[in-house]
C-alpha atoms as a PDB file:
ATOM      1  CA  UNK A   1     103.593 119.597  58.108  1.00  0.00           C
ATOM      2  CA  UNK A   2     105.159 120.459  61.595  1.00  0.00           C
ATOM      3  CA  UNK A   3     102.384 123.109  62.156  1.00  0.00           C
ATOM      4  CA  UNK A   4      99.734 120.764  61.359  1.00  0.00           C
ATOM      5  CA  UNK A   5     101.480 118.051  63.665  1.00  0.00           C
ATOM      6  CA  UNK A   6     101.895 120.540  66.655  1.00  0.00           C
ATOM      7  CA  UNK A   7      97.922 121.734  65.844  1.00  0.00           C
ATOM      8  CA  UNK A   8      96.693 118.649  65.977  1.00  0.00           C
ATOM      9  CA  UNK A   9      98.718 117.602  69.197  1.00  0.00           C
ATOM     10  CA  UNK A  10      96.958 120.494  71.052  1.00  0.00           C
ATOM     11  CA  UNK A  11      93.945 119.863  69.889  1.00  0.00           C
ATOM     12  CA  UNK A  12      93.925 116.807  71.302  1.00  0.00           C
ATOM     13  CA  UNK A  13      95.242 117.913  74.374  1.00  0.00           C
ATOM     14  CA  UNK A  14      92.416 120.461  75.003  1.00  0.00           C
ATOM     15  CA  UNK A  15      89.393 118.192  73.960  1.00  0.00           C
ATOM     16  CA  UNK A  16      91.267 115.612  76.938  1.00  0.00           C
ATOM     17  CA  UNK A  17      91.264 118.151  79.496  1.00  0.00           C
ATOM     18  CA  UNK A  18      87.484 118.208  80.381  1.00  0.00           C
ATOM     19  CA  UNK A  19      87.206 114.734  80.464  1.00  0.00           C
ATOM     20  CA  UNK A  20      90.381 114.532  83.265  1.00  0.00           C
ATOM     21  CA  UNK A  21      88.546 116.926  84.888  1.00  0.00           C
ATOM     22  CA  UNK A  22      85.578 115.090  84.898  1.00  0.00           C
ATOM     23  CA  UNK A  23      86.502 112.062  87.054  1.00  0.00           C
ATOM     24  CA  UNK A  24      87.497 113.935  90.044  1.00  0.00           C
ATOM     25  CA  UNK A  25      85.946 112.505  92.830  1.00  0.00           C
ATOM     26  CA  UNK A  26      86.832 112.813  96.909  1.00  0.00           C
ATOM     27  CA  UNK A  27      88.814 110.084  98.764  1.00  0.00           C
ATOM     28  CA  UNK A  28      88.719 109.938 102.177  1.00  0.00           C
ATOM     29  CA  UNK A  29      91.441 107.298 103.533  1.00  0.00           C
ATOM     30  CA  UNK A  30      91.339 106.024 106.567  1.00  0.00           C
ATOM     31  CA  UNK A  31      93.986 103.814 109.350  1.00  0.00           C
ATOM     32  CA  UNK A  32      92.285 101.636 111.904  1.00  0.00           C
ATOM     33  CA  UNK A  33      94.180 101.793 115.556  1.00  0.00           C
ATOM     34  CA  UNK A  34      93.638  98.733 118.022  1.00  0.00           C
ATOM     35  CA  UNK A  35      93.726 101.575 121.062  1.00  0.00           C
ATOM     36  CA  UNK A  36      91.584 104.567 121.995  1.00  0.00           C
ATOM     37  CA  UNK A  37      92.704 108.203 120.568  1.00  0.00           C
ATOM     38  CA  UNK A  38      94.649 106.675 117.239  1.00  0.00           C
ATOM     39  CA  UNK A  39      97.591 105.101 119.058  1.00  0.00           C
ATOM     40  CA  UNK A  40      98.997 101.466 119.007  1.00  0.00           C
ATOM     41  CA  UNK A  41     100.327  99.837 116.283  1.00  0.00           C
ATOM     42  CA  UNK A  42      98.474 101.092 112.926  1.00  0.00           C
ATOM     43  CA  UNK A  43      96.075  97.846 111.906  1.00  0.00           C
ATOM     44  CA  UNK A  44      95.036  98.782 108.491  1.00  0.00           C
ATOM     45  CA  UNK A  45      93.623 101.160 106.330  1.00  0.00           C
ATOM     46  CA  UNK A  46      90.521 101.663 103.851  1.00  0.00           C
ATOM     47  CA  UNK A  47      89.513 103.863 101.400  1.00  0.00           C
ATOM     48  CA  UNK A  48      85.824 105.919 101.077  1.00  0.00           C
ATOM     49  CA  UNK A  49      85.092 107.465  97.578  1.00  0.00           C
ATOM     50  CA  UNK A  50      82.482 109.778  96.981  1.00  0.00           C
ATOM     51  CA  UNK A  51      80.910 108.765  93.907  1.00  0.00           C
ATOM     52  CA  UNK A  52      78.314 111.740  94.146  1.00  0.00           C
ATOM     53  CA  UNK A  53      75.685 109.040  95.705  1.00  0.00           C
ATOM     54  CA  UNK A  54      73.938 108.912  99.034  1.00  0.00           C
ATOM     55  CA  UNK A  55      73.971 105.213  99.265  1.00  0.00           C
ATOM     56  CA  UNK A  56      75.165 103.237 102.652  1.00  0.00           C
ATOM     57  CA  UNK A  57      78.013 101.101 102.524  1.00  0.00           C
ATOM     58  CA  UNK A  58      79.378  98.654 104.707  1.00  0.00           C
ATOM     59  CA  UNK A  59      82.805  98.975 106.206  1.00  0.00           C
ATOM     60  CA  UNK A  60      83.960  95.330 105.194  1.00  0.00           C
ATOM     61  CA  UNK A  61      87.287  95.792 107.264  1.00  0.00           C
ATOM     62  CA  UNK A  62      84.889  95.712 110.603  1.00  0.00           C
ATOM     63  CA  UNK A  63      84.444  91.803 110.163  1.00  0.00           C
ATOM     64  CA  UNK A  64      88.107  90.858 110.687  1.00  0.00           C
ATOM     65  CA  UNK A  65      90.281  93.093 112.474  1.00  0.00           C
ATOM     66  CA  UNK A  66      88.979  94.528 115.925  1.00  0.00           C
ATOM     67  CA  UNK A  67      89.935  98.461 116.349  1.00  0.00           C
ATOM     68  CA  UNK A  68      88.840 100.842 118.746  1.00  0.00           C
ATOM     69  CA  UNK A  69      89.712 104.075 116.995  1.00  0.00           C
ATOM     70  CA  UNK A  70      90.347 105.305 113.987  1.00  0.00           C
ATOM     71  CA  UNK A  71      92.146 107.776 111.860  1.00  0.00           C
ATOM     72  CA  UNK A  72      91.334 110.409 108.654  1.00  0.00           C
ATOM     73  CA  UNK A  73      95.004 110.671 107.200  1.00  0.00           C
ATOM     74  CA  UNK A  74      93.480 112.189 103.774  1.00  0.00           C
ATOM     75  CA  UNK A  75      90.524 113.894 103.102  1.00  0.00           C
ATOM     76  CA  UNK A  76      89.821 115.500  99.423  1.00  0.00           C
ATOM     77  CA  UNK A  77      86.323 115.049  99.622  1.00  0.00           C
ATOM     78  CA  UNK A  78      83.666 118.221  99.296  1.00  0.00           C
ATOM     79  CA  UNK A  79      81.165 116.609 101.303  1.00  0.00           C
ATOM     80  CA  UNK A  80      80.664 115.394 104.636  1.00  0.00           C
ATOM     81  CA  UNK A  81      81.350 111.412 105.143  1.00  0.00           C
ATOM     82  CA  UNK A  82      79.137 109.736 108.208  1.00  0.00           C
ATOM     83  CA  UNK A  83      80.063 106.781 110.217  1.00  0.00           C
ATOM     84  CA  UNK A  84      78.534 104.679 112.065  1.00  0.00           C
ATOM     85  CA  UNK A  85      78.565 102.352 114.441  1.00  0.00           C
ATOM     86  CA  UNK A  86      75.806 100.063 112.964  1.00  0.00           C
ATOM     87  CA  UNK A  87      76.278  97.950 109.495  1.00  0.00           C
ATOM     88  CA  UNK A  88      73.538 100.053 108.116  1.00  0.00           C
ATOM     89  CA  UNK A  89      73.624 103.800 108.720  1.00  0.00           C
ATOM     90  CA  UNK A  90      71.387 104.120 111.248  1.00  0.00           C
ATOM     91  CA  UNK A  91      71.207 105.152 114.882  1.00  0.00           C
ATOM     92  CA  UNK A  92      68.454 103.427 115.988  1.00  0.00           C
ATOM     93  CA  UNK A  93      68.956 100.679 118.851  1.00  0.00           C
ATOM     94  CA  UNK A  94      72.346 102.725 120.147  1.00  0.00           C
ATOM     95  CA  UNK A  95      74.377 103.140 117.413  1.00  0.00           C
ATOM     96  CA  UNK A  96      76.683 106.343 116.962  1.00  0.00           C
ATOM     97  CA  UNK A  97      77.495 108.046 114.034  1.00  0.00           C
ATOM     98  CA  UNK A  98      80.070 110.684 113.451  1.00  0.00           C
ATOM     99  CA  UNK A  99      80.731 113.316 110.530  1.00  0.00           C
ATOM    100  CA  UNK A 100      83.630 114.372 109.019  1.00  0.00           C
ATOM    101  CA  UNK A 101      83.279 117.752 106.900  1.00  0.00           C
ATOM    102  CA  UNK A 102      84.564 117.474 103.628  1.00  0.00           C
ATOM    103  CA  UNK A 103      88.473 117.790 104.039  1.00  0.00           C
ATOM    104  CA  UNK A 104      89.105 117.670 107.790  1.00  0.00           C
ATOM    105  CA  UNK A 105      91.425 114.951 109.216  1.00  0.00           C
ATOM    106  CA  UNK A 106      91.027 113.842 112.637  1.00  0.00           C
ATOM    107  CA  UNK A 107      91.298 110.774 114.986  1.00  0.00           C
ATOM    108  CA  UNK A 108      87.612 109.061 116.092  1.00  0.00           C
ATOM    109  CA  UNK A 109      87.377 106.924 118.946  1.00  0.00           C
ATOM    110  CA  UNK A 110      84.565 104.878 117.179  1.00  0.00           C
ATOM    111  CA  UNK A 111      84.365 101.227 115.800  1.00  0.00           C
ATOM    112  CA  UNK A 112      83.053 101.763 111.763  1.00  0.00           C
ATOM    113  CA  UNK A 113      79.818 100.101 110.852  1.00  0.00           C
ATOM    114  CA  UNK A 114      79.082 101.823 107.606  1.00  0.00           C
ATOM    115  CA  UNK A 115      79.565 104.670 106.183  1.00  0.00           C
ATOM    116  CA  UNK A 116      77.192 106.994 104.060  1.00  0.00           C
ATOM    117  CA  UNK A 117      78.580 110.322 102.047  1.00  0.00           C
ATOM    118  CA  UNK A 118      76.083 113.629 102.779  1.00  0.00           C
END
């Protein structure tokens, strides 16, 4: 009865393991600084994930709290993640965008419109 027990335990166990695997997906968290070049008293933070799509999305912290730089403290993320300066990823009319290769950490003096994952 023990063997069967212990069998069926790491059974179990193996048929979970794919589906752990499965759901990993990049984060790329980020801290918003009032001051050029990350300094000043840290403002807030966000989270990107990379859900495998190409869609734009809004940086909703960008309506409340003004920022002048801001900061990649984690990046686990395979692919490149694109800011910009306008709400939706585009840099027509003057807007800026900068890219972050997939798990590089850096400061950006750059005010987050949206963001889109490439």
């Amino acid at each position: 009865m023990m063997y069967l027990i212990t069998f069926g335990l790491a059974v179990a166990g193996a048929l979970a393991a794919p589906v752990i695997e499965s759901r990993s997906i990049g984060i790329v968290w980020i801290e918003y600084f009032p001051e050029a070049d990350c300094q000043g008293e840290w403002l807030e933070n966000n989270v990107f994930v990379d859900r495998g799509q190409d869609t734009c999305a809004p940086d909703p912290t960008t309506t409340w709290k003004p920022y002048n730089s801001f900061l990649i403290r984690g990046n686990d993320a395979t692919r490149a993640l694109n800011f910009f300066s306008t709400a939706d990823c585009s840099i027509g009319n003057g807007g800026t965008v900068v890219t972050a290769p997939g798990g590089h950490a850096q400061c950006y003096n750059q005010h987050i419109g949206s963001v889109q994952f490439a």
